[in-house]
Protein backbone atom coordinates (compact mmCIF):
# COMPACT_ATOMS: atom_id res chain seq x y z
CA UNK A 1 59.55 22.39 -4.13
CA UNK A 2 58.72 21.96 -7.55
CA UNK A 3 54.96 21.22 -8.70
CA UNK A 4 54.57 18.01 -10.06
CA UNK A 5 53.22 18.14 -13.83
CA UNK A 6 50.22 16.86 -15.05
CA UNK A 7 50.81 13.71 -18.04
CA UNK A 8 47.90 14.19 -20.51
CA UNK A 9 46.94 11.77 -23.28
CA UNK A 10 45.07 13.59 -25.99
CA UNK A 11 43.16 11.61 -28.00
CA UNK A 12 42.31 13.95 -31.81
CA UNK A 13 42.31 13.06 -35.35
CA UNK A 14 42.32 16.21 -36.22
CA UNK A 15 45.84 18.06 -36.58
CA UNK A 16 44.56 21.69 -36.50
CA UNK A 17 42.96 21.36 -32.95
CA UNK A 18 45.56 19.25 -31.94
CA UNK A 19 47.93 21.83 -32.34
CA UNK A 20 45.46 24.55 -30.69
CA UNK A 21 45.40 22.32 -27.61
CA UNK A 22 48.92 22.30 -27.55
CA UNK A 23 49.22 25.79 -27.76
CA UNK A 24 46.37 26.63 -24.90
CA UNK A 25 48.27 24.03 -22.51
CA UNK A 26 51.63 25.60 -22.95
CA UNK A 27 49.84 29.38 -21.54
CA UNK A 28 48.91 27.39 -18.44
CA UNK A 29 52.01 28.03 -15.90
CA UNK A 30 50.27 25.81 -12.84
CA UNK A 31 50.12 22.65 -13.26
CA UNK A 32 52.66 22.36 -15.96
CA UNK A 33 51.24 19.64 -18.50
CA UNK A 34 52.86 16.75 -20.22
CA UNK A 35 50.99 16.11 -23.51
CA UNK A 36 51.02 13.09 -25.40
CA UNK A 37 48.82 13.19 -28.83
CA UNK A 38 47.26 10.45 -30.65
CA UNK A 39 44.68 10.53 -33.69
CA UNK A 40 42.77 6.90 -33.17
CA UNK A 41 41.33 5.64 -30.16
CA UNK A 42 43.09 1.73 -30.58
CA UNK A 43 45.75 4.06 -30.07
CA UNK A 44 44.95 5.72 -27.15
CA UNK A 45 44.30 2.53 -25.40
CA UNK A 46 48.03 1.08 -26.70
CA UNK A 47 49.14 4.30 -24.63
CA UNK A 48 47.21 3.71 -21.90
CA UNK A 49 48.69 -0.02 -21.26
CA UNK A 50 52.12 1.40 -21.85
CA UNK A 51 51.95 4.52 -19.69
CA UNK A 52 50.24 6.30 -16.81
CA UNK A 53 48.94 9.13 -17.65
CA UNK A 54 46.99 11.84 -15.21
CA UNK A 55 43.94 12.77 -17.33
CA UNK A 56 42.51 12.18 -20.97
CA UNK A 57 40.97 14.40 -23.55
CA UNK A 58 38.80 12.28 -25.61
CA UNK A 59 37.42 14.04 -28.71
CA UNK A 60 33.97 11.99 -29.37
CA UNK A 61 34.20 11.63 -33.31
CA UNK A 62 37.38 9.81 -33.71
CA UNK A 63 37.32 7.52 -37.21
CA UNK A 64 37.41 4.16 -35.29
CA UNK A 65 34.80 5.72 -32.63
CA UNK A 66 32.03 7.59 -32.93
CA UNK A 67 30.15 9.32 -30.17
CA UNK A 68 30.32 8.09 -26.61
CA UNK A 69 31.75 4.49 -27.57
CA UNK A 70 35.16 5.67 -27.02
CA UNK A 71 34.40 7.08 -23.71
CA UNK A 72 32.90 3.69 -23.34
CA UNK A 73 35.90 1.88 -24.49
CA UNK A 74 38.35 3.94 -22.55
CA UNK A 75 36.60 3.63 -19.19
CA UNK A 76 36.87 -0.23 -19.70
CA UNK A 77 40.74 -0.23 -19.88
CA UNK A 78 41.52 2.70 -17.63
CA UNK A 79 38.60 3.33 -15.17
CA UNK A 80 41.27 4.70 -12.92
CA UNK A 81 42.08 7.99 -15.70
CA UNK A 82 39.78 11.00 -15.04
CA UNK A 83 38.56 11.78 -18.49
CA UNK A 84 37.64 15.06 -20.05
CA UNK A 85 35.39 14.90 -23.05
CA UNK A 86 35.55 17.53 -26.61
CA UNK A 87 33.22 17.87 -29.41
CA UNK A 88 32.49 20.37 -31.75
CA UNK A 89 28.67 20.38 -30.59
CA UNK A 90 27.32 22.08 -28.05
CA UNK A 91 24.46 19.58 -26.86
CA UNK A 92 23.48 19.17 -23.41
CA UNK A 93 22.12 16.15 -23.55
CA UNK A 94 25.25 14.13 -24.92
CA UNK A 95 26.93 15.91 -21.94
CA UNK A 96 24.69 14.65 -19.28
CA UNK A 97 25.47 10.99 -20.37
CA UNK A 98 28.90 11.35 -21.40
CA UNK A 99 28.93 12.63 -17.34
CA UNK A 100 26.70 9.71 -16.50
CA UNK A 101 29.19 7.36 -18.36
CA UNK A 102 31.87 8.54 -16.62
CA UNK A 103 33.38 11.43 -17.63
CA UNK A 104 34.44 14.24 -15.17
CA UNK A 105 34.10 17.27 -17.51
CA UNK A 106 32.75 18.21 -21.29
CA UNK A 107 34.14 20.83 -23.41
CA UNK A 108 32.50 22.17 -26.44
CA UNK A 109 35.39 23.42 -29.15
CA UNK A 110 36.14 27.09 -29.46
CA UNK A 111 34.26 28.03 -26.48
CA UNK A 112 37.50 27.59 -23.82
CA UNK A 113 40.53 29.29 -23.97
CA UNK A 114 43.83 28.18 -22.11
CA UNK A 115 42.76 28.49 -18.43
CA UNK A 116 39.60 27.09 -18.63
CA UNK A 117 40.95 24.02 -20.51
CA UNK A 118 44.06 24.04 -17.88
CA UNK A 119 41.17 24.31 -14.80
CA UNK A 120 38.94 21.11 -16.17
CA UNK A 121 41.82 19.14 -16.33
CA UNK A 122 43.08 19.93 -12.97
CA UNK A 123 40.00 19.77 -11.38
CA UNK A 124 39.15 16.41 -13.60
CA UNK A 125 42.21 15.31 -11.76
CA UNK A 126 41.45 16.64 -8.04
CA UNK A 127 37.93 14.52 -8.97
CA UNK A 128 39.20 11.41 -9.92
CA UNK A 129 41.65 11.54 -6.71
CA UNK A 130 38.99 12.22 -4.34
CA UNK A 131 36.82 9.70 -5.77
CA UNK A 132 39.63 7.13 -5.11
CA UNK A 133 39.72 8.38 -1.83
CA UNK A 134 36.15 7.64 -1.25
CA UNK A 135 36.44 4.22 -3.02
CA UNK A 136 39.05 3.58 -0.59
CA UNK A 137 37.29 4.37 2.44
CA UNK A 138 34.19 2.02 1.28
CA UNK A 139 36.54 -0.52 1.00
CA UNK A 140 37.52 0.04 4.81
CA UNK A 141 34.33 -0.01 5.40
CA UNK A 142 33.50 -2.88 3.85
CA UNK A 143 35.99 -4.61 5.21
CA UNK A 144 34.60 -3.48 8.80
CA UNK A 145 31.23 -4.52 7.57
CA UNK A 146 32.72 -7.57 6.99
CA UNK A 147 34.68 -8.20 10.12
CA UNK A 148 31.55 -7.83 11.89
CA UNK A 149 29.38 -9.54 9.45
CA UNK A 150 31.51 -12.85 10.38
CA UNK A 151 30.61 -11.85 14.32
CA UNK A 152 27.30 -11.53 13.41
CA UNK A 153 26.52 -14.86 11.69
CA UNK A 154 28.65 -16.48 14.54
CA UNK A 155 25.86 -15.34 16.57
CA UNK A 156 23.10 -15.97 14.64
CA UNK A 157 24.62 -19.96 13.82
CA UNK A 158 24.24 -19.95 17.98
CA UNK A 159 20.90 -18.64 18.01
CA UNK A 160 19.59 -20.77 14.69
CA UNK A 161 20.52 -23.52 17.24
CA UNK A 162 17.92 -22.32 19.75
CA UNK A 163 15.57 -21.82 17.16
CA UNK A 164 15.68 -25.05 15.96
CA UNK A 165 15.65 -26.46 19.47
CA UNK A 166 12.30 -23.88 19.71
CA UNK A 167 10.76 -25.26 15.93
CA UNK A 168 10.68 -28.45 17.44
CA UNK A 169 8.29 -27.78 20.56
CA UNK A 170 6.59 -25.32 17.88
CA UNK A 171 5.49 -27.74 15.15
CA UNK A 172 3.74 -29.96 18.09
CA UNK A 173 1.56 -26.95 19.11
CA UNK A 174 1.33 -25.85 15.04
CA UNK A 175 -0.09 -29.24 14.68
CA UNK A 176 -2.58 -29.24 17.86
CA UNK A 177 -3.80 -25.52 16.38
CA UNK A 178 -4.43 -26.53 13.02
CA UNK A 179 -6.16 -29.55 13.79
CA UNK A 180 -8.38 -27.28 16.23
CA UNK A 181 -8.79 -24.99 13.25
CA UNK A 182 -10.12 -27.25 11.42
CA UNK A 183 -12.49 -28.57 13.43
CA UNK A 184 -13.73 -24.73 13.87
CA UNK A 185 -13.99 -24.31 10.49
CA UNK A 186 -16.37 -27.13 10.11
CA UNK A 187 -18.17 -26.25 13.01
CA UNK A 188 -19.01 -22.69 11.47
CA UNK A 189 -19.59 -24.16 8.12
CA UNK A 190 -22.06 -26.75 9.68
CA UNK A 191 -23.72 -23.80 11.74
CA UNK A 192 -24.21 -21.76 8.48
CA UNK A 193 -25.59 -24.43 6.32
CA UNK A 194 -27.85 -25.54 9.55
CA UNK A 195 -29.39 -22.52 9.00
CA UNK A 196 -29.77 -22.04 5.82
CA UNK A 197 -31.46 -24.93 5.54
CA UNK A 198 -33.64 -23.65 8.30
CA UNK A 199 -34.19 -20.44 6.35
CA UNK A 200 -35.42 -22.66 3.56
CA UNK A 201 -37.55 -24.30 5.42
CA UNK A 202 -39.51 -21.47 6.40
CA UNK A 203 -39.48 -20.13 2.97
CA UNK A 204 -41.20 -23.92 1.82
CA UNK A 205 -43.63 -23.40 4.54
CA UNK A 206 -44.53 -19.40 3.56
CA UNK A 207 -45.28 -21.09 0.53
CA UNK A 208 -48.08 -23.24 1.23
CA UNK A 209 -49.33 -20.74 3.71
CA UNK A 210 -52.43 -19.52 2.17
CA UNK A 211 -53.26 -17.04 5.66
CA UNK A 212 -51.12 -13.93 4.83
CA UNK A 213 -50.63 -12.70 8.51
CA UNK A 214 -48.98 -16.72 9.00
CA UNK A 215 -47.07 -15.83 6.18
CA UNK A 216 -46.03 -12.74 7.40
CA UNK A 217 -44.82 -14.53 10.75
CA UNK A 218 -42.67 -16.68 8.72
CA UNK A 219 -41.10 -14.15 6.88
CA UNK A 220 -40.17 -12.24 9.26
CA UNK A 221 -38.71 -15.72 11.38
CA UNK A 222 -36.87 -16.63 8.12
CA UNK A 223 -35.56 -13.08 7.88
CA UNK A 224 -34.20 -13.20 11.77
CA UNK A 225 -32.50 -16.77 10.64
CA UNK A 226 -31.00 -15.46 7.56
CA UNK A 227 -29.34 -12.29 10.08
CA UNK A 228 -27.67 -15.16 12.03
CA UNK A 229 -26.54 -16.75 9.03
CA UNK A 230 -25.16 -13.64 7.39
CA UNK A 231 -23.29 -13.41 10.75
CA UNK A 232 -22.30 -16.59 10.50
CA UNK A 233 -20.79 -16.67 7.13
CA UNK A 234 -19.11 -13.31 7.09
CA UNK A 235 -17.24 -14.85 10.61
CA UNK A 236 -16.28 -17.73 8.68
CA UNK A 237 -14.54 -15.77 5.54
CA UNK A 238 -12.58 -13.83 8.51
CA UNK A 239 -9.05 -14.78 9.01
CA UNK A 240 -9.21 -15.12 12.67
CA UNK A 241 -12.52 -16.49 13.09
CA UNK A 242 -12.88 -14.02 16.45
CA UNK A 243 -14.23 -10.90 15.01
CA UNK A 244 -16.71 -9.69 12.12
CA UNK A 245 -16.13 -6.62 9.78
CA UNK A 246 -19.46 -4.76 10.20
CA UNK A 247 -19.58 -2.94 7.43
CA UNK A 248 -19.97 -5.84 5.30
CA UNK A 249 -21.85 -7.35 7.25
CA UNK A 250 -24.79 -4.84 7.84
CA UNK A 251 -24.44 -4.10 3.81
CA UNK A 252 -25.81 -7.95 3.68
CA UNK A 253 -28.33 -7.55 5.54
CA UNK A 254 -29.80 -4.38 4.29
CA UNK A 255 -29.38 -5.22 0.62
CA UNK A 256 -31.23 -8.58 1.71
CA UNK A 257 -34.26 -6.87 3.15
CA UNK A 258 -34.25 -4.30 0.50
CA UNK A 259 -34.66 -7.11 -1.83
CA UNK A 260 -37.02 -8.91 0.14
CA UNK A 261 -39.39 -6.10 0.72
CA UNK A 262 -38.40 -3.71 -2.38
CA UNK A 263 -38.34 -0.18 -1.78
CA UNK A 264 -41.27 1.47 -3.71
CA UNK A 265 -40.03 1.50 -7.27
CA UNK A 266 -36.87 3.55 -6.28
CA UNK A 267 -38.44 5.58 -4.05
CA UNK A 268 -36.84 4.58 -0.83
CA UNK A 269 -32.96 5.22 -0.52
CA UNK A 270 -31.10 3.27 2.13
CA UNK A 271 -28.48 4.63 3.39
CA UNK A 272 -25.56 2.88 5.46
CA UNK A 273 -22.89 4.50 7.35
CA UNK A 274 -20.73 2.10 9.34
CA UNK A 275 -17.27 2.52 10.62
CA UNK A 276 -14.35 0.50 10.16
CA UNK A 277 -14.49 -1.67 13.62
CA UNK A 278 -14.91 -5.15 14.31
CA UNK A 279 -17.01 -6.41 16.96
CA UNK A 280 -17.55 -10.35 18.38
CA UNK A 281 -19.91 -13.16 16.69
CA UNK A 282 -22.57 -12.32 19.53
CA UNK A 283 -22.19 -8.70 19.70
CA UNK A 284 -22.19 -8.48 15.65
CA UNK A 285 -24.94 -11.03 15.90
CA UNK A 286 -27.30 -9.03 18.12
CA UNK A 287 -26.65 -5.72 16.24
CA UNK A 288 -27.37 -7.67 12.92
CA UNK A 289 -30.51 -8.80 14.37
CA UNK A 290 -31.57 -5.60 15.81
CA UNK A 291 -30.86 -3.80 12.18
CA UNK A 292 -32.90 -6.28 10.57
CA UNK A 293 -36.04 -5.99 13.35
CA UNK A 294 -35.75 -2.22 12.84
CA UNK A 295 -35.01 -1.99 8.96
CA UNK A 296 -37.66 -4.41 7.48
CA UNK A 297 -39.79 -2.28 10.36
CA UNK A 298 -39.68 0.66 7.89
CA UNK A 299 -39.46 -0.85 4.78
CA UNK A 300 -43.12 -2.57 5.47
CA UNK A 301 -44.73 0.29 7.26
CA UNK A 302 -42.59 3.61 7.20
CA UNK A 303 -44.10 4.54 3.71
CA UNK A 304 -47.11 3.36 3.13
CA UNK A 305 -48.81 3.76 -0.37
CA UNK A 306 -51.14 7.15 0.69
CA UNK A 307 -48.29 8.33 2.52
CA UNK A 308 -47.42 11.62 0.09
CA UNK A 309 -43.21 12.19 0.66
CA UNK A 310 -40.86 13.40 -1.83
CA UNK A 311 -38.11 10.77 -1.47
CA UNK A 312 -38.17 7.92 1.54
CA UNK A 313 -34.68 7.67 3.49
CA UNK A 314 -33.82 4.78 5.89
CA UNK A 315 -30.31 5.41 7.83
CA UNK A 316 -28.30 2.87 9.32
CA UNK A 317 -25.38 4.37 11.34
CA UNK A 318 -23.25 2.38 13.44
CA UNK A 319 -20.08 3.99 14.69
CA UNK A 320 -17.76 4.72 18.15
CA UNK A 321 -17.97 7.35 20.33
CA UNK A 322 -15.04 9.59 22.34
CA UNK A 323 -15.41 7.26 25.50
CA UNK A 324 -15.35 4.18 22.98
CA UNK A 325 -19.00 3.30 23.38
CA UNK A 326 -20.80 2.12 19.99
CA UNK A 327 -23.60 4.23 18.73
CA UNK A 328 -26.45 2.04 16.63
CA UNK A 329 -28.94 4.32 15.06
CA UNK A 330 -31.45 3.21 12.37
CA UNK A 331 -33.85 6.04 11.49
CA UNK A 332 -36.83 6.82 8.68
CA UNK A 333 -38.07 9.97 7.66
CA UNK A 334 -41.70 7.69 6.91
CA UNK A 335 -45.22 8.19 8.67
CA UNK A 336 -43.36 7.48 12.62
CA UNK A 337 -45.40 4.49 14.64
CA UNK A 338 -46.83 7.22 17.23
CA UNK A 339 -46.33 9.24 20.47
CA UNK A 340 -47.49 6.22 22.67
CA UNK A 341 -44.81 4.03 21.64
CA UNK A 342 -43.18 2.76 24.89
CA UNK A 343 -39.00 1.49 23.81
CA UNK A 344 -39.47 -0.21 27.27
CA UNK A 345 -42.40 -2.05 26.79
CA UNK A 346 -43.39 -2.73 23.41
CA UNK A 347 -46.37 -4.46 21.90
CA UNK A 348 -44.86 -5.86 18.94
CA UNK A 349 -42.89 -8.80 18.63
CA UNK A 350 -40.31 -7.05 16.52
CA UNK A 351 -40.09 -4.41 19.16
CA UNK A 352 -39.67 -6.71 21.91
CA UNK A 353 -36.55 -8.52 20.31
CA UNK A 354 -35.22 -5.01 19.42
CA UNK A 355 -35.17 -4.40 23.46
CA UNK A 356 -34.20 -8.21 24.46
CA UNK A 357 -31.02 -7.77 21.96
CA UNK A 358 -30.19 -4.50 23.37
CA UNK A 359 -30.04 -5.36 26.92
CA UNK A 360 -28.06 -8.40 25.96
CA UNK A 361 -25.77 -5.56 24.61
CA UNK A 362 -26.24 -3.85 27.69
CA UNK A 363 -26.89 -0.81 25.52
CA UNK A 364 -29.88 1.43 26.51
CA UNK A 365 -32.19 2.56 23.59
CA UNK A 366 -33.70 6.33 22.78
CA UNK A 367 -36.38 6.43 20.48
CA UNK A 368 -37.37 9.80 18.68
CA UNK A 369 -40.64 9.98 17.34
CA UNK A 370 -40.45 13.53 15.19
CA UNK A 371 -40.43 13.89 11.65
CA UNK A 372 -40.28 10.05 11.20
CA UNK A 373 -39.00 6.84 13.64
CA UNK A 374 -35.44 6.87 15.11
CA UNK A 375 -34.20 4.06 17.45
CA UNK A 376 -30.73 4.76 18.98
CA UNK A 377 -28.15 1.90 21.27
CA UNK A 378 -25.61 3.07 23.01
CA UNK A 379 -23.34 0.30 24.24
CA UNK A 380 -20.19 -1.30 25.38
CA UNK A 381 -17.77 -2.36 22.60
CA UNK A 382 -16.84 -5.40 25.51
CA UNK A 383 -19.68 -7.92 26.11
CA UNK A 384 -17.82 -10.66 28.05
């Protein structure tokens, strides 16, 4: 059987490489090419409406086109012709978007003889068909996509039924919930400013408190106040008003009692290491208090003014063990409070909240007493 021939449009206004395309075609035995020459692109696209042609070869300096706006122009009226591309400069960069614009080859003048022109335009050809192929089999599959689309929002119209049946019964217990949040929400609000106020109160009182250890009593009650209110209002900027993010929360405190107390002209460095967990309002309450007991603990007595120490370091640590225990450890490298200290039965007040709070975590405390004071909770993440 006879191989079909190949009908190529050539699109070049100039005569001398015109002819030298027509020459280099005629060497190629296989495919045999047809070739129909034109100098102007409005010509080329007269052609094109007229006839079907197989492939193009668009020369990009034409004197009605310059550059790619042929290629441009041509893929607008025959997007189904594979085009091949010439110019007389060799720049990759033009090729990459002549490619990009939809060309399936680009040949640079005088650097292709007949085969190599004959193989581009056969294999611009074998391109184009394949890529009709594909188009084809997208549109299959779109219209499979589409066949089941229609099954699919059949399905879903049934089931949006039952949802709306479901939205109805839903914005009745939407309703009950919000109104429930909103009576939480003022509750916590009305907690927090409770004690603030109480807080204030205190701090009115310390001031017309001429005895110092009576005003030391009411600092340190208006610092214990000011822990539950910290709790308190970082549980009522969390979304789910369940759970507290520690790490802000102990940050409060500290920087609180840091500028409460001051730390000796920059001489004291606090430093905070807290993992990213959430506990409940009593369990992040009771650690809050027991940081502040502990912390304000050093930061009035760790480093006293004769005691001689390079730089003063208070460490608060609070972090999750393998078995899922939490770890609370608040330690000072100041003076230490002695080797008769008794974590069970303590003499201060300060000490005796520290082990109150603890056993309401049901944690059990170690305290180590070298090279400074360290108090360390183990406890349950659970306290219900």
């Amino acid at each position: 059987m006879e191989e079909k021939s190949l009908r190529a449009l050539l699109v070049e206004d100039n005569p001398g490489d015109a002819r030298l395309l027509h020459e280099l075609l005629a060497e190629v035995a296989s495919p045999r090419f047809r070739l129909t020459h034109v100098g102007l692109l409005d010509q080329a696209l007269q052609h094109l409406q007229e006839t079907a042609f197989d492939v193009i070869l668009l020369d990009l300096l034409l004197p009605d086109a310059q550059g790619l706006e042929g290629l441009a122009q041509v893929q607008v009226h025959a997007p189904w012709v594979p085009v091949v591309v010439l110019t007389g400069i060799s720049d990759e960069g033009l090729a990459v978007k002549a490619v990009r614009l939809g060309a399936q080859d680009y040949l640079v003048k005088g650097q292709f003889d007949g085969y190599l022109l004959g193989r581009a335009l056969r294999y611009a050809v074998e391109r184009k068909e394949i890529e009709s192929e594909i188009q084809r089999h997208r549109q299959m599959l779109a219209e499979l996509v589409e066949e089941r689309t229609s099954e699919l929002r059949k399905a879903n119209e049934d089931l949006q039924r039952e949802v709306e049946e479901r939205k109805c019964a839903e914005k009745q217990i939407r309703a009950a919930l919000c109104e429930k949040e909103v009576l939480l929400q003022e509750l916590h609000d009305r907690v927090k400013n409770n004690l603030q106020v109480i807080a204030s109160l205190l701090d009115m009182q310390a001031d017309y408190t001429a005895e110092p250890e009576a005003r030391h009593i009411l600092q340190e009650s208006q610092n214990r106040v000011r822990a539950l209110a910290f709790a308190q209002d970082a549980l009522y900027q969390q979304a789910d008003l369940a759970t507290i993010d520690l790490a802000t929360y102990v940050h409060t405190i500290v920087s609180y009692l840091v500028e409460v107390y001051g730390n000796l002209n920059g001489a004291i460095t606090v430093d905070i290491q807290v993992g990213n967990f959430q506990l409940d309002l009593d369990a992040a309450a009771n650690c809050g208090m027991i940081i502040s007991e502990l912390t304000s603990n050093a930061l009035k007595h760790a480093f006293p003014a004769d005691w001689h120490v390079e730089k003063g370091l208070i460490q608060v640590e609070l972090c999750t063990q393998g078995n899922g225990d939490c770890t609370l450890i608040v330690s000072d490298n100041g003076v230490g409070l002695g080797s008769t200290l008794d974590p069970q039965n303590p003499q201060s007040l300060g000490l005796r909240l520290v082990t109150m709070l603890a056993g309401q975590l049901r944690g059990a405390i170690e305290v180590d007493l070298r090279g400074g004071t360290a108090f360390k909770i183990n406890f349950p993440p659970s306290h219900g």
